[in-house]
Protein backbone atom coordinates (compact mmCIF):
# COMPACT_ATOMS: atom_id res chain seq x y z
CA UNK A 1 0.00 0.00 0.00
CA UNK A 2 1.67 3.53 -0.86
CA UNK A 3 0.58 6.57 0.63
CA UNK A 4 -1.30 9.09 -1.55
CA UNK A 5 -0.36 12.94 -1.38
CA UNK A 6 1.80 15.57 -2.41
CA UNK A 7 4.90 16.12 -1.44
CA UNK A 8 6.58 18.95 -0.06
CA UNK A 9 7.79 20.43 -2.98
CA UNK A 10 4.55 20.26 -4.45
CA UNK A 11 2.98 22.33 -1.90
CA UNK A 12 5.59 24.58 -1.77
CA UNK A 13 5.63 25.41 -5.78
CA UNK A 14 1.60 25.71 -5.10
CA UNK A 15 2.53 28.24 -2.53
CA UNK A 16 4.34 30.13 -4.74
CA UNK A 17 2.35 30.29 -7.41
CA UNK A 18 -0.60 31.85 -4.89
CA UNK A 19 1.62 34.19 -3.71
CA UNK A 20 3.10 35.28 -7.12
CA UNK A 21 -0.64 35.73 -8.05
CA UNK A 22 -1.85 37.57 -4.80
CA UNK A 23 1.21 39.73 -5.50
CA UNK A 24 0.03 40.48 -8.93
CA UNK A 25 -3.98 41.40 -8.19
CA UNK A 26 -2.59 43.32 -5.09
CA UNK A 27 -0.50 45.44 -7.54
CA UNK A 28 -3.42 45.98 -9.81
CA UNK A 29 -5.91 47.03 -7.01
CA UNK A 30 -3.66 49.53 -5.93
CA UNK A 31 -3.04 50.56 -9.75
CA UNK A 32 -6.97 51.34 -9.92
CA UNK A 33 -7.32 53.36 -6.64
CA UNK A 34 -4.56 55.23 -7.81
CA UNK A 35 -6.49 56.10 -11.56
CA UNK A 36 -9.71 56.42 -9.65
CA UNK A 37 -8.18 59.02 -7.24
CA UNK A 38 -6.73 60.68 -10.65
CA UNK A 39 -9.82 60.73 -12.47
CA UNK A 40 -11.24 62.49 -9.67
CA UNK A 41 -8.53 65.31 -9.06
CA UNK A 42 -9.34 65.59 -13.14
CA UNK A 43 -13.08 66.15 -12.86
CA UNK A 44 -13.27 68.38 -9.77
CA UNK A 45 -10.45 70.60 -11.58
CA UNK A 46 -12.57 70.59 -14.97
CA UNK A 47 -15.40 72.03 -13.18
CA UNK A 48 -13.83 74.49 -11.26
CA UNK A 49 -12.02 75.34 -14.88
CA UNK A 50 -15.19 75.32 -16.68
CA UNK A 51 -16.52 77.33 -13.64
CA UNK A 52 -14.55 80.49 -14.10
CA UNK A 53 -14.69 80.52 -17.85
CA UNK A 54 -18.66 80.08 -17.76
CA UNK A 55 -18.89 83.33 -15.20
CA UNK A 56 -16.91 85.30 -17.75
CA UNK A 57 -19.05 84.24 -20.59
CA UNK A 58 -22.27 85.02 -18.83
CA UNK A 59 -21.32 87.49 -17.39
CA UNK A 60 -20.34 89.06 -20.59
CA UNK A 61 -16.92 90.17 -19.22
CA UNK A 62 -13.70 91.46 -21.42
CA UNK A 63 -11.01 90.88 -18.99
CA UNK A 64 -7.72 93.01 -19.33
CA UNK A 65 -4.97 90.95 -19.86
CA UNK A 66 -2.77 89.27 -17.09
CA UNK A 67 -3.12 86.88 -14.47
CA UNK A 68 -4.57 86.64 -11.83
CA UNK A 69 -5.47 83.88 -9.16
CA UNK A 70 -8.26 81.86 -7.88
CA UNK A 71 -9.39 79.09 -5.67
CA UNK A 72 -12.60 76.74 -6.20
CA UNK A 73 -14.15 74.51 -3.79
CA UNK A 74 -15.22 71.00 -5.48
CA UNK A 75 -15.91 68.10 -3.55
CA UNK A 76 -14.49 69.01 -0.31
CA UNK A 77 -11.22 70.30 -1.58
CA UNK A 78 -9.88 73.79 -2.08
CA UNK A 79 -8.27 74.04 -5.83
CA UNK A 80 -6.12 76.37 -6.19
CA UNK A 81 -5.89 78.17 -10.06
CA UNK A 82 -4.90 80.93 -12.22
CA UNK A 83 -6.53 82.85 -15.04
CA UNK A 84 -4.61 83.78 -17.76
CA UNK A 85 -5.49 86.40 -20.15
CA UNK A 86 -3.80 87.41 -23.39
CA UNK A 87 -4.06 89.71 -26.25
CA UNK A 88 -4.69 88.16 -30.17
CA UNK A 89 -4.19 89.42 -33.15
CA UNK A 90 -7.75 90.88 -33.24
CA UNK A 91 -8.57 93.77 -30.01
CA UNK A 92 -11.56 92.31 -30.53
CA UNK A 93 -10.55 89.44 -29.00
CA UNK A 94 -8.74 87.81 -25.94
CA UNK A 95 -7.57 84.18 -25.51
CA UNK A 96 -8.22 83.17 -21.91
CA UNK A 97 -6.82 79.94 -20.18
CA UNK A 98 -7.85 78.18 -16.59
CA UNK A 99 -5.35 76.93 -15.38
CA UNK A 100 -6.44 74.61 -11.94
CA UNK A 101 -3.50 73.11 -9.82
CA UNK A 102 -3.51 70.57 -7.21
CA UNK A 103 -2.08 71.51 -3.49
CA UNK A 104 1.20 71.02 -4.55
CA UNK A 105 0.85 73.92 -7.02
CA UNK A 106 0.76 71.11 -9.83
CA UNK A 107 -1.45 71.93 -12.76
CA UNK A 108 -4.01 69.06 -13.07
CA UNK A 109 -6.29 70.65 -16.23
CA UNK A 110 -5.99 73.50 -18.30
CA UNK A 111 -8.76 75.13 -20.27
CA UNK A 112 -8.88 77.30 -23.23
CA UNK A 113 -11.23 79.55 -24.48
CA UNK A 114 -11.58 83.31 -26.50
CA UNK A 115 -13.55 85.97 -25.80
CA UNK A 116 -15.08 88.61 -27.74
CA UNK A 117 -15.63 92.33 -26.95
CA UNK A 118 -18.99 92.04 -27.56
């Protein structure tokens, strides 16, 4: 009669292939919360871009050009930005950008847009 079962480097090349895979899915979790944290930073900063260009646009504003700063409040966070106008080739018109940074002063979105004088 022999004895059925594996032996002990069976069970420890199974062992290693569970942890080589745990290792793997834990890598990829983490890779998601990171993208999932990043796609959130992107959409809070879109809005608060797409925030301050809106007011200008209703509020049929011709801005002088230069910078100047602002903060928006999305989601629980304070977003730091700056708004920077400049001159075209046309008077008529001015070329602003949104720029919104993280609180490292790192710019997460910038948004473009031109305004008219009238």
């Amino acid at each position: 009669m022999t004895a059925r079962g594996m032996t002990l480097i069976e069970v420890l090349v199974a062992l290693a292939i569970v942890a080589i895979t745990l290792t793997a899915g834990l890598k990829a979790a983490g890779g998601l919360t990171v993208n999932a944290q990043r796609m959130t930073d992107l959409t809070s900063a879109q809005w608060c871009a797409e925030n301050q260009l809106t007011a200008l646009k209703l509020g049929k504003i011709y801005p002088p050009v230069g910078d100047s700063d602002f903060t928006c409040q999305q989601m629980g966070r304070q977003l730091p930005g700056r708004m920077v106008v400049r001159p075209t080739p046309n008077v008529n018109f001015r070329r602003v950008d949104a720029v919104v940074m993280d609180e490292g002063e790192q710019p997460i979105v910038k948004l473009s847009t031109v305004l008219s004088r009238f």
